[in-house]
Protein backbone atom coordinates (compact mmCIF):
# COMPACT_ATOMS: atom_id res chain seq x y z
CA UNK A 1 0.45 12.80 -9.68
CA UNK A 2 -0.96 9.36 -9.65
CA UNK A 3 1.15 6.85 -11.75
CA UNK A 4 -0.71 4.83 -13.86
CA UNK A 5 1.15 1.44 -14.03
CA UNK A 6 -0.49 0.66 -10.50
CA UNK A 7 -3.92 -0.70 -9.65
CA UNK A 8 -5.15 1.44 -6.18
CA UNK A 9 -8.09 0.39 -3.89
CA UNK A 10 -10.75 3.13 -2.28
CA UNK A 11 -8.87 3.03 0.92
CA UNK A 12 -5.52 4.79 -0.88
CA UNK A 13 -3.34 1.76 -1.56
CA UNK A 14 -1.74 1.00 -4.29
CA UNK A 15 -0.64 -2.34 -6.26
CA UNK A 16 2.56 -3.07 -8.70
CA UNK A 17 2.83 -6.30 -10.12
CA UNK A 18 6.03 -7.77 -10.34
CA UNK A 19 6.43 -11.07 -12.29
CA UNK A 20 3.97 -13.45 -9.31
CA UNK A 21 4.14 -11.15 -6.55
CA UNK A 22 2.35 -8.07 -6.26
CA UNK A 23 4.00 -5.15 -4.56
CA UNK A 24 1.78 -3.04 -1.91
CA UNK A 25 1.97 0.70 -0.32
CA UNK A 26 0.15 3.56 0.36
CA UNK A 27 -0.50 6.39 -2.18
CA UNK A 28 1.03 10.14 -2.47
CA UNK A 29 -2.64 11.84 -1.47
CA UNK A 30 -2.45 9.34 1.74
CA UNK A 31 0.75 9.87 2.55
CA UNK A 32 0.34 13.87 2.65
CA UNK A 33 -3.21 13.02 4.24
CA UNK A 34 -1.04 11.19 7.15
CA UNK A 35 1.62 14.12 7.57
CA UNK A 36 4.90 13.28 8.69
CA UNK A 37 5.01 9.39 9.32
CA UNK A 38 7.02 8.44 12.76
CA UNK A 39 6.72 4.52 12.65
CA UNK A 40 5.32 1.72 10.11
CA UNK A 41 4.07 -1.95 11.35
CA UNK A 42 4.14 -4.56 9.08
CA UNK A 43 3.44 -8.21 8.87
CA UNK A 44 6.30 -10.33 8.98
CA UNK A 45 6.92 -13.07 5.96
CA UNK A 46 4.58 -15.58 5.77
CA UNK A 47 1.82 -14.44 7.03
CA UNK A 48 -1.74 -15.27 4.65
CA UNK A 49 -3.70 -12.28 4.24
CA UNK A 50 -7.71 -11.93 3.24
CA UNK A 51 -8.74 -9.38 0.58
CA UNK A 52 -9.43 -5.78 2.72
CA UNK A 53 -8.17 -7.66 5.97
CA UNK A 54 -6.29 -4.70 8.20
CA UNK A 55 -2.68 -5.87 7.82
CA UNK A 56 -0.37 -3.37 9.41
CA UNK A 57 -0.55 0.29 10.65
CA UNK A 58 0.85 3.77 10.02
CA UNK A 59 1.21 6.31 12.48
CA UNK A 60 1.93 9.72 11.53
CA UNK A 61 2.58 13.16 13.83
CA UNK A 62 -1.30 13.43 12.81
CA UNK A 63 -3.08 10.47 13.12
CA UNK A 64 -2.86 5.95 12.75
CA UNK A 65 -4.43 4.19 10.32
CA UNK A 66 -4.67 1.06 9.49
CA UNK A 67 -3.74 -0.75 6.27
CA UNK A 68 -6.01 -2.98 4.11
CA UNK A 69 -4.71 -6.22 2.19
CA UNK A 70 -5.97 -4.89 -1.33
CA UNK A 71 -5.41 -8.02 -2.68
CA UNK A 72 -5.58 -12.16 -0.94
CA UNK A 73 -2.28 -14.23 -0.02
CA UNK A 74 0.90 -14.47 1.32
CA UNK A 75 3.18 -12.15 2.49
CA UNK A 76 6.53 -12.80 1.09
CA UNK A 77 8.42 -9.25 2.44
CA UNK A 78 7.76 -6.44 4.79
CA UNK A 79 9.79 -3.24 3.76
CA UNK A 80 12.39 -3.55 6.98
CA UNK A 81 13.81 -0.29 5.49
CA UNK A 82 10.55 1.31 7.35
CA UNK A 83 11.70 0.23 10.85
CA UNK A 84 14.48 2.89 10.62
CA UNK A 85 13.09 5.20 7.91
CA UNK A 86 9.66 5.31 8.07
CA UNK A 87 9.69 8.85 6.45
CA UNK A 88 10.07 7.21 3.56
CA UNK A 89 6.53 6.32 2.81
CA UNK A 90 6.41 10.29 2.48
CA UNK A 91 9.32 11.02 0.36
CA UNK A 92 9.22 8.49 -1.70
CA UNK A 93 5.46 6.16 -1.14
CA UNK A 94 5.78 4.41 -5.18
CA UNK A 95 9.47 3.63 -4.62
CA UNK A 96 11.62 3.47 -1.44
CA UNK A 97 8.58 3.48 0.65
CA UNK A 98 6.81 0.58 -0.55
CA UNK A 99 5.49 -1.93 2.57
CA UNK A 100 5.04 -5.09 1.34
CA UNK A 101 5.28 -7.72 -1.22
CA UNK A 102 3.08 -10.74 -1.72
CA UNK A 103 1.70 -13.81 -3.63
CA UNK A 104 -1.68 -13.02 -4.81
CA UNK A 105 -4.10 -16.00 -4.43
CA UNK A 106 -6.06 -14.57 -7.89
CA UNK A 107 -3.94 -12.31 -9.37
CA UNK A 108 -6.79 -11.75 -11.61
CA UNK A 109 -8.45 -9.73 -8.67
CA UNK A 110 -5.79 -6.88 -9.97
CA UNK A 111 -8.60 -6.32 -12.42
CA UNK A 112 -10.91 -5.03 -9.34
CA UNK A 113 -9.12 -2.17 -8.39
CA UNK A 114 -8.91 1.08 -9.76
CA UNK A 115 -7.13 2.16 -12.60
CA UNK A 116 -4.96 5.72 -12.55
CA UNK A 117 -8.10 7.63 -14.03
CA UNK A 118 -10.57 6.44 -11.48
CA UNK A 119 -8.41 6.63 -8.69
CA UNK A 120 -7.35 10.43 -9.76
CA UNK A 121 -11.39 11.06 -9.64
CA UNK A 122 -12.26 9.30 -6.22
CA UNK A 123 -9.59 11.63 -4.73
CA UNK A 124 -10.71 15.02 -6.54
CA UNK A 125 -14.18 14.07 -5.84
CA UNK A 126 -12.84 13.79 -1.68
């Protein structure tokens, strides 16, 4: 189930945008990749990111993994929900468990990711 209102990169993220900020998380087939997630880190406010720069980490009863900036610019809100309830990013990775929000530099670089259908085949493809 991959919703297709959301851009996602190669690297299982996904991107909502919301008026001029873009909203940032991991997908459903990363999420259940990860297993059970047991803590989130997450750039604080401010911070200027580069397009596929590492900005923040999941670690799951499996495995961490980094995140990658799918987009350039500035963080305007980590998810501070995750400090407590990281388990959300498997319950609920489109909504509740969302990570971050930020300005894009070129919000035209949306167009650069992949759409629903694409991303639907780069996962059944593995």
């Amino acid at each position: 189930m991959v919703p297709g209102d959301l851009r996602y990169t190669k690297d299982h993220e996904w991107v909502r945008i919301d008026g001029d900020e873009a909203v940032v998380g991991i997908t459903q087939f990363a999420a259940d990749q990860l297993g059970d997630i047991v803590f989130v880190e997450l750039p604080a406010a401010g911070r200027s990111l580069d397009r596929h720069a590492t900005f923040g980490v999941v670690e799951s009863v499996k495995a961490v993994s980094d995140l990658f900036a799918p987009l350039a610019g500035e963080v305007t809100a980590a998810n501070e929900a995750l400090a407590d309830k990281p388990e959300l990013v498997n319950s609920d990775p489109y909504g509740e468990g969302w990570m971050l929000r930020l300005r894009p530099a070129d919000v035209s670089a949306i167009d650069g990711l992949l759409d629903a259908q694409a991303y639907e085949q780069l996962v059944s493809e593995g």
